[in-house]
Protein backbone atom coordinates (compact mmCIF):
# COMPACT_ATOMS: atom_id res chain seq x y z
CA UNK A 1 110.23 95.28 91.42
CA UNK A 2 111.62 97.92 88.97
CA UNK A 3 109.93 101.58 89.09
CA UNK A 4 108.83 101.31 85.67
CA UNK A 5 107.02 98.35 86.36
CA UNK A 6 104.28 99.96 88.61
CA UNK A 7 101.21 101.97 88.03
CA UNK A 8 100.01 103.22 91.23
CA UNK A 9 96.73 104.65 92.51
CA UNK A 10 96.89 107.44 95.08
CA UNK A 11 94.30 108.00 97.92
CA UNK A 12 94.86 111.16 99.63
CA UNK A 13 93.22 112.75 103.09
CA UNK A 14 93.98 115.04 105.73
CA UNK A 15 93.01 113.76 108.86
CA UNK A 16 91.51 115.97 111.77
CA UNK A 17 92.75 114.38 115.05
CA UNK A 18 89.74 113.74 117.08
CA UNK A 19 87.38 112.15 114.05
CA UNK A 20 87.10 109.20 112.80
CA UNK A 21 88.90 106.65 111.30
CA UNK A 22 90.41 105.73 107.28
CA UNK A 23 89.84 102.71 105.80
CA UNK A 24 91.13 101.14 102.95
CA UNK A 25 87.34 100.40 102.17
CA UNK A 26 86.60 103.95 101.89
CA UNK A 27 89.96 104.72 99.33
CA UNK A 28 89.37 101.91 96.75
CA UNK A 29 87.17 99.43 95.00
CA UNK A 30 87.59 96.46 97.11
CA UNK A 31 87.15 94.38 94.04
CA UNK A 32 90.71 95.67 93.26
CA UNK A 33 93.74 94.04 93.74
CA UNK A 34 97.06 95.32 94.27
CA UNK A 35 100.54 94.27 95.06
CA UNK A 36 101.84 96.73 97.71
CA UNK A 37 99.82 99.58 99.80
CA UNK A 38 102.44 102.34 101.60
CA UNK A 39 100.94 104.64 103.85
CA UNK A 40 102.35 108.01 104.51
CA UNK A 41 101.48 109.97 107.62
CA UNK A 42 102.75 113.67 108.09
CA UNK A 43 102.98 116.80 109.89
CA UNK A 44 104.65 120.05 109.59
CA UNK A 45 104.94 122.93 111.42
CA UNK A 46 103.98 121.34 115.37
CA UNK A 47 106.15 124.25 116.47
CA UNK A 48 106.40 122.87 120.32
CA UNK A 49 102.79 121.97 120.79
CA UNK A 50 103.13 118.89 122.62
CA UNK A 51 99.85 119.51 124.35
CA UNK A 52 96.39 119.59 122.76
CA UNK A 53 94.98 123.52 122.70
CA UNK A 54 92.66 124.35 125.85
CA UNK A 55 88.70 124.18 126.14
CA UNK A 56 88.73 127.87 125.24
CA UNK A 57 90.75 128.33 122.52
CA UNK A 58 88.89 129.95 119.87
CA UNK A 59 89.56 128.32 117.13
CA UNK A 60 91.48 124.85 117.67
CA UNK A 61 89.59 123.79 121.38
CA UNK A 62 90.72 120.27 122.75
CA UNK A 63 92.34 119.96 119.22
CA UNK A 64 96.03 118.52 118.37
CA UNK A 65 98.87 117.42 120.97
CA UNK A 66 101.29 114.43 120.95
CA UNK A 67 98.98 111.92 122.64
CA UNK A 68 96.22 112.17 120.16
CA UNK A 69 99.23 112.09 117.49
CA UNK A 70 100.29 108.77 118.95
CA UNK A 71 96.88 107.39 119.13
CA UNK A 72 96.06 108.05 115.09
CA UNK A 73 99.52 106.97 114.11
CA UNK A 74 99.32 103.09 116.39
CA UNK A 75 95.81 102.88 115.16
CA UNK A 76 97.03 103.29 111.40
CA UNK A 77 100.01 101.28 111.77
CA UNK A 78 97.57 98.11 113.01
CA UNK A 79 95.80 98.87 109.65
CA UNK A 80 98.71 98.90 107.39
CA UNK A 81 102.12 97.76 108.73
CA UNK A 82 103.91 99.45 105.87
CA UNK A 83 103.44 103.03 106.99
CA UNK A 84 106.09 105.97 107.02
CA UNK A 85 105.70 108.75 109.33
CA UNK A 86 107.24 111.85 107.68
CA UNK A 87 107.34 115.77 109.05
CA UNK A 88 108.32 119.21 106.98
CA UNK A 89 110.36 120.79 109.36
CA UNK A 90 109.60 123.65 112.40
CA UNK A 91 109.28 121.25 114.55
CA UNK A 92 110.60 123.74 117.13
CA UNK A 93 109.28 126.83 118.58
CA UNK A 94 106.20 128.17 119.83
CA UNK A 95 105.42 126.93 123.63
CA UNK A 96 107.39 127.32 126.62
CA UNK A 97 108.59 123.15 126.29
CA UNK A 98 110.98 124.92 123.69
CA UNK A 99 111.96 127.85 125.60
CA UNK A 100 113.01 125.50 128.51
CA UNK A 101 114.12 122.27 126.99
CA UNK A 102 115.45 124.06 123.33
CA UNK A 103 114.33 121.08 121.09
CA UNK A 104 115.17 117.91 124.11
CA UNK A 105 111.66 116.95 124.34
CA UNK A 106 110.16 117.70 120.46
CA UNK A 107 113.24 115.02 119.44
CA UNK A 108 111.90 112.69 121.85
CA UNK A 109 108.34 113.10 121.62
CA UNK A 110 108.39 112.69 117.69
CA UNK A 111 111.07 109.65 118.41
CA UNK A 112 108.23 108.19 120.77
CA UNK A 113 105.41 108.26 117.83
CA UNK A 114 107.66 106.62 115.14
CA UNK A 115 108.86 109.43 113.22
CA UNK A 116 111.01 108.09 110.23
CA UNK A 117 112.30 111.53 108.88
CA UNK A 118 111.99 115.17 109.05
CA UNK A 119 113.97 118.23 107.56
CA UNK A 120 115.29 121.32 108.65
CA UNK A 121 112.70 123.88 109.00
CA UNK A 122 113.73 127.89 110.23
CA UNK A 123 113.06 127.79 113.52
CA UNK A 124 115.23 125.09 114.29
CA UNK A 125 118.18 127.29 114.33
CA UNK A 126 116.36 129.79 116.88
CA UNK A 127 118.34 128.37 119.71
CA UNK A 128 121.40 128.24 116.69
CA UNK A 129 122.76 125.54 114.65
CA UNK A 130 124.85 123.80 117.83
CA UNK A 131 121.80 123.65 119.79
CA UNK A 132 120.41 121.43 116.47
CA UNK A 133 123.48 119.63 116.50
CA UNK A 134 122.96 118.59 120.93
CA UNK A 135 119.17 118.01 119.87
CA UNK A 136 119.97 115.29 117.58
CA UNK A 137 121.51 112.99 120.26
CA UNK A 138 117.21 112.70 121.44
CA UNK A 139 116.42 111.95 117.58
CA UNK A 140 115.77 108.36 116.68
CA UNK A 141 114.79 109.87 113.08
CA UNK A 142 116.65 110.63 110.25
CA UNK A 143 117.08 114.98 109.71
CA UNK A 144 117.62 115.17 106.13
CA UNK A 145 118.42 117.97 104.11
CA UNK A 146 119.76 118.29 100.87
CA UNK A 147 119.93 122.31 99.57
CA UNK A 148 122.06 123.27 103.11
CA UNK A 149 125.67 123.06 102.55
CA UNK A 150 126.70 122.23 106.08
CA UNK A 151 130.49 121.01 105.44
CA UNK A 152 131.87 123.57 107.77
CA UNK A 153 129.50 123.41 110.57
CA UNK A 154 128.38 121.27 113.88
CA UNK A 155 125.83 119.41 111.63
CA UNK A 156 128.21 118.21 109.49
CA UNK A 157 127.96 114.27 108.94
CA UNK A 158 124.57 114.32 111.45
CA UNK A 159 122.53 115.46 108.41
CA UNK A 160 122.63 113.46 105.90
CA UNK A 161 120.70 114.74 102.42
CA UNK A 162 118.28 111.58 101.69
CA UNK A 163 117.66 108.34 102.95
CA UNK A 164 115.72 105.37 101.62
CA UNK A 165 113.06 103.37 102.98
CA UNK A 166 112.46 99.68 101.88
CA UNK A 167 109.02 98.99 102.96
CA UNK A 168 107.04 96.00 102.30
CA UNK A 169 110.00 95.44 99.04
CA UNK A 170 109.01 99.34 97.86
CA UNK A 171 112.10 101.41 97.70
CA UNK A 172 111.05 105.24 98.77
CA UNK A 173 113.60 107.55 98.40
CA UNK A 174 113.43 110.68 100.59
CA UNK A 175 114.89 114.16 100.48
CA UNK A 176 114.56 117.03 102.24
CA UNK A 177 114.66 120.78 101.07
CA UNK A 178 115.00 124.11 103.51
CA UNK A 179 114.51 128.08 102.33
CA UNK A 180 116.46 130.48 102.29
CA UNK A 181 118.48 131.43 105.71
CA UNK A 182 119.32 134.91 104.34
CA UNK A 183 117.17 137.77 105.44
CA UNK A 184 114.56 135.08 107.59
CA UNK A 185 117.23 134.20 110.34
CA UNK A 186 120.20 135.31 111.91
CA UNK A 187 123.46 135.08 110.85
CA UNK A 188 125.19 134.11 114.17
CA UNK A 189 122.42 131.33 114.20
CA UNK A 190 122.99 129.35 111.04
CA UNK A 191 126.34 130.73 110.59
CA UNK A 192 128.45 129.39 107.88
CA UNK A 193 125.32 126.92 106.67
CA UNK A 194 125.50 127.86 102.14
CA UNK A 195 122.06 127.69 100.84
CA UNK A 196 121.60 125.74 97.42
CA UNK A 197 119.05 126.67 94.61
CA UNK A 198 116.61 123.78 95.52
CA UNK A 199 115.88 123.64 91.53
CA UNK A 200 119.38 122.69 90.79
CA UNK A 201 119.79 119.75 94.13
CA UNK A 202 116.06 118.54 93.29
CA UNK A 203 117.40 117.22 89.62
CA UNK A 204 120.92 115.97 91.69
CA UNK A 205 118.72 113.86 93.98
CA UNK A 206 116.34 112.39 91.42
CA UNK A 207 119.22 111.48 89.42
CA UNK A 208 120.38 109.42 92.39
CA UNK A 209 117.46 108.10 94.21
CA UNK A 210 115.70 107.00 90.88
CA UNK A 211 118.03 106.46 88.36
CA UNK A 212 121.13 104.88 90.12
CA UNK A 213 119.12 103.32 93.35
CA UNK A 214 115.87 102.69 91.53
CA UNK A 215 113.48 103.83 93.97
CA UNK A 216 109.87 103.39 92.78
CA UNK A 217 108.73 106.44 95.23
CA UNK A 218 109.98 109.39 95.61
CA UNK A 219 109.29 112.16 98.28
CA UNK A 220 110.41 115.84 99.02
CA UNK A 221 110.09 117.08 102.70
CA UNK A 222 110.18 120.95 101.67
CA UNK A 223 110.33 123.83 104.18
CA UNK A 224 110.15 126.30 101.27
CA UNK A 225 106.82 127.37 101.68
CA UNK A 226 103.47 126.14 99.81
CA UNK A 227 102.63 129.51 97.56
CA UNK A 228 104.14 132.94 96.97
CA UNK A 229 102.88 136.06 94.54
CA UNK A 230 106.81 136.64 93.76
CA UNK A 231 109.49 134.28 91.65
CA UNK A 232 110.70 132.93 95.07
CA UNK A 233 110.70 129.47 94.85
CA UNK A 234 107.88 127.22 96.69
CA UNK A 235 106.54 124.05 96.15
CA UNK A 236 104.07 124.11 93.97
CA UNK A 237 106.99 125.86 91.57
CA UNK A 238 108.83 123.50 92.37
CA UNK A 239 106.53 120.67 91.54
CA UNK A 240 106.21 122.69 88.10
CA UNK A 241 109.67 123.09 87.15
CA UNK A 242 111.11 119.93 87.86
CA UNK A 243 110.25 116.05 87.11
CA UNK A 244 110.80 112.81 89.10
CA UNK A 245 109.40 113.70 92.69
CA UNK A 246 106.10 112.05 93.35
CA UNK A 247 105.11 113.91 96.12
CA UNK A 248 105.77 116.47 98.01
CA UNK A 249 105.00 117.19 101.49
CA UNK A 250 105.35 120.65 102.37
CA UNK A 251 105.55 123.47 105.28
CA UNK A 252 106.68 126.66 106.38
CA UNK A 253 103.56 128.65 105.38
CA UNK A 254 101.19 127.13 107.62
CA UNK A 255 99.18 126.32 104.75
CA UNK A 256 95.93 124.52 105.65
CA UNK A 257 94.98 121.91 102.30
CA UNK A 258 91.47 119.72 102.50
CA UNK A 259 93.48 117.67 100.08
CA UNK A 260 96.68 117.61 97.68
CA UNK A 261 97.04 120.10 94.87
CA UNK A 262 98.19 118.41 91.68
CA UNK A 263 100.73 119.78 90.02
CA UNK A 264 102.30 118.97 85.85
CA UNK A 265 105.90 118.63 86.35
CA UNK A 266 107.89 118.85 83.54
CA UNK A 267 107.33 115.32 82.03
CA UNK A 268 103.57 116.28 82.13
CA UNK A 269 103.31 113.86 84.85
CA UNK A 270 100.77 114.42 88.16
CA UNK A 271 103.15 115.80 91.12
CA UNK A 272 101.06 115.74 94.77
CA UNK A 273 101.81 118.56 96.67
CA UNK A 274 100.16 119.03 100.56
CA UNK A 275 100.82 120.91 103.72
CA UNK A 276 98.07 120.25 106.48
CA UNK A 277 98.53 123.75 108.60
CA UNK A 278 100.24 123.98 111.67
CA UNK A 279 100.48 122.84 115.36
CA UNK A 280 100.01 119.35 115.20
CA UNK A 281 96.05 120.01 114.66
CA UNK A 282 95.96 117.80 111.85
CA UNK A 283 97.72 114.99 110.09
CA UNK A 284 98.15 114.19 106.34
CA UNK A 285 97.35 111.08 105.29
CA UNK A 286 98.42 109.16 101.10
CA UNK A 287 97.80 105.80 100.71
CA UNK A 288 99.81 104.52 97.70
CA UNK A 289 98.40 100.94 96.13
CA UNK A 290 101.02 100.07 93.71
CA UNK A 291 100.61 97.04 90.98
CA UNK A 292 103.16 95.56 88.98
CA UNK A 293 101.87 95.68 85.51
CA UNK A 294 102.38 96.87 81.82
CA UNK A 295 104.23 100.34 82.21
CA UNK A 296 101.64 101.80 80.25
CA UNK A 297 98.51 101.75 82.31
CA UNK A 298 97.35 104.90 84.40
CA UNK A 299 97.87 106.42 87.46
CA UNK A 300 95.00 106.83 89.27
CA UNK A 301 93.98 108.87 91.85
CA UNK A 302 90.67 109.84 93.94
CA UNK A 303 90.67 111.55 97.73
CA UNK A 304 89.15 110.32 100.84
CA UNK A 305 87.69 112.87 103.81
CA UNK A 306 87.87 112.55 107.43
C-alpha cells in the first residue's frame, strides 16, 4: 500500500490515567469503513516516577506511576492490536529510583509496558553518556536519535537514528530529535556528542523514510521543547519550517496539551504536534484510520476527550 494511496483521518486525545476508557465508537462514524487503524500511545518527560504521586500531593494525588501505565496500555492493546507505544525522551531523573539505580530500572520498567521507541532527552546524560551506554543493556526498545553525532562516543552503533515499524502492513517511520547539549548540560557528561541543526537532519530523514522506504507515516520523537519567545528551534517551528513529518510527539518543556496543535508545514499540509506534561500523569493517545483511495480525498481530523 503506497503512501500516496491513503487519506487518513486522525483522532487525537490525551488520556488522564485513572478515567475512563477510548473507544473507537467515540473517534468515528461507525458507518465508516477503513482499511487500517494504528494507535499511538506516548509519554514524555516520566523523569523516574515509577510510583503514582501520594494522597497528599497537591496537585497530581494518587495520579500517574508505571502500574496504572501498564494497565491503560494492555487495555488499549486488547482494543487495537496495532498499537505503538512511543516516549520523547527524560525518561531519567527526578526520584531517588534514579539516584540509586542511574537509569537500571526506568529501561526495564518502560521494557515491561511495551515501549517500542524513545529518544534522547537531557537528563539522560546526568549520570553521563557511559552510564546511557550500561543502561541500554535493560532496554528492549529502540533509543533513536538522529541530530546527535555520536561517532566518537560509547553510544556509538547502540543509537541508531530511525527505525521503522510495519504494523498491520503500515510502514511508520520513526525519528528522533534532541536539543542542544551546549549551555543545558555538562561538558564532561555528553562529551564529544556534535549537535546537528534538527532543520537540516529533519529533511535528511524524510528523504529516507518516505521517499526511498516509502513509509506511509511518519513520526518525530523531539526533545527540543514545545514553544519558545526566541528563534531557538522547537517543535511547533519545526512543524512550520519543514514538510513530510506527520506528527510529532514532543517533550522537554513539560508542556501540558488537552489536544494536538496543528501546525502548516511547508507543503501547506496539517502537521500534529503534542506533548502531554510530565511525570507519567498522563498519556497521549492518536488513532490513525487510514483508507486506500483516490490520492485526492481529505484528511480528516476531529479529537476525542477522556
Amino acid at each position: 500500500m503506497k503512501r500516496r494511496k491513503f487519506i487518513q483521518q486522525t483522532s487525537v486525545a490525551s488520556a488522564i490515567l485513572g478515567f475512563g476508557g477510548f473507544t473507537v465508537a467515540n473517534a468515528i462514524n461507525s458507518s465508516k469503513k477503513f482499511d487500517k487503524h494504528i494507535t499511538i500511545l506516548h509519554t514524555n518527560d516520566v523523569h523516574s516516577h515509577l510510583e503514582s504521586f501520594p494522597s497528599d500531593h497537591s496537585k497530581f494525588a494518587n495520579r500517574g506511576g508505571a502500574a496504572k501505565r501498564k494497565f491503560y496500555f494492555d487495555q488499549i492493546k486488547k482494543e487495537n492490536q496495532n498499537t505503538l507505544i512511543l516516549d520523547a525522551g527524560d525518561s531519567f531523573q527526578g526520584t531517588p529510583f534514579f539516584n540509586y539505580y542511574g537509569g537500571e530500572l526506568e529501561f526495564k520498567t518502560m521494557s515491561k509496558l511495551g515501549y517500542h521507541a524513545s529518544t534522547i532527552g537531557n537528563h539522560e546524560f546526568d549520570n553521563g553518556i557511559d552510564n546511557i551506554a550500561a543502561q541500554l543493556a535493560h532496554a528492549e526498545f529502540d533509543l533513536i536519535n538522529a541530530n546527535y553525532l555520536l561517532k566518537n562516543t560509547s553510544l556509538n552503533g547502540l543509537v541508531k537514528p530511525n527505525q521503522i515499524f510495519e504494523v498491520d502492513g503500515v510502514k511508520i517511520g520513526v525519528f528522533g530529535l534532541g536539543i542542544e547539549l551546549e549551555g543545558l548540560v555538562s561538558k564532561d557528561l555528553y562529551k564529544e556528542t556534535i549537535y546537528l541543526n534538527p532543520i537540516d537532519i529533519v529533511q535528511d530523514q524524510i528523504r529516507f523514510l518516505k521517499v526511498e522506504e516509502e513509509c506511509d507515516l511518519v513520526i518525530c520523537l523531539s526533545h527540543l521543547g514545545y514553544q519558545y519567545k526566541s528563534d531557538k528551534i522547537d517543535d511547533l517551528k519545526l512543524a512550520a519550517q519543514t514538510s513530510g513529518i506527520d506528527l510529532i510527539i514532543g517533550g522537554h518543556t513539560h508542556t501540558f496539551l488537552n489536544q494536538p496543535t496543528e501546525v502548516k508545514n511547508q507543503e501547506g499540509k496539517n502537521v500534529l504536534v503534542n506533548q502531554v506534561g510530565w511525570a507519567g500523569v498522563n498519556v497521549g493517545r492518536i488513532d490513525f484510520f487510514l483508507n486506500e483511495q483516490k490520492e485526492d480525498e481529505p484528511i480528516k481530523s476531529s479529537v476525542v476527550s477522556l
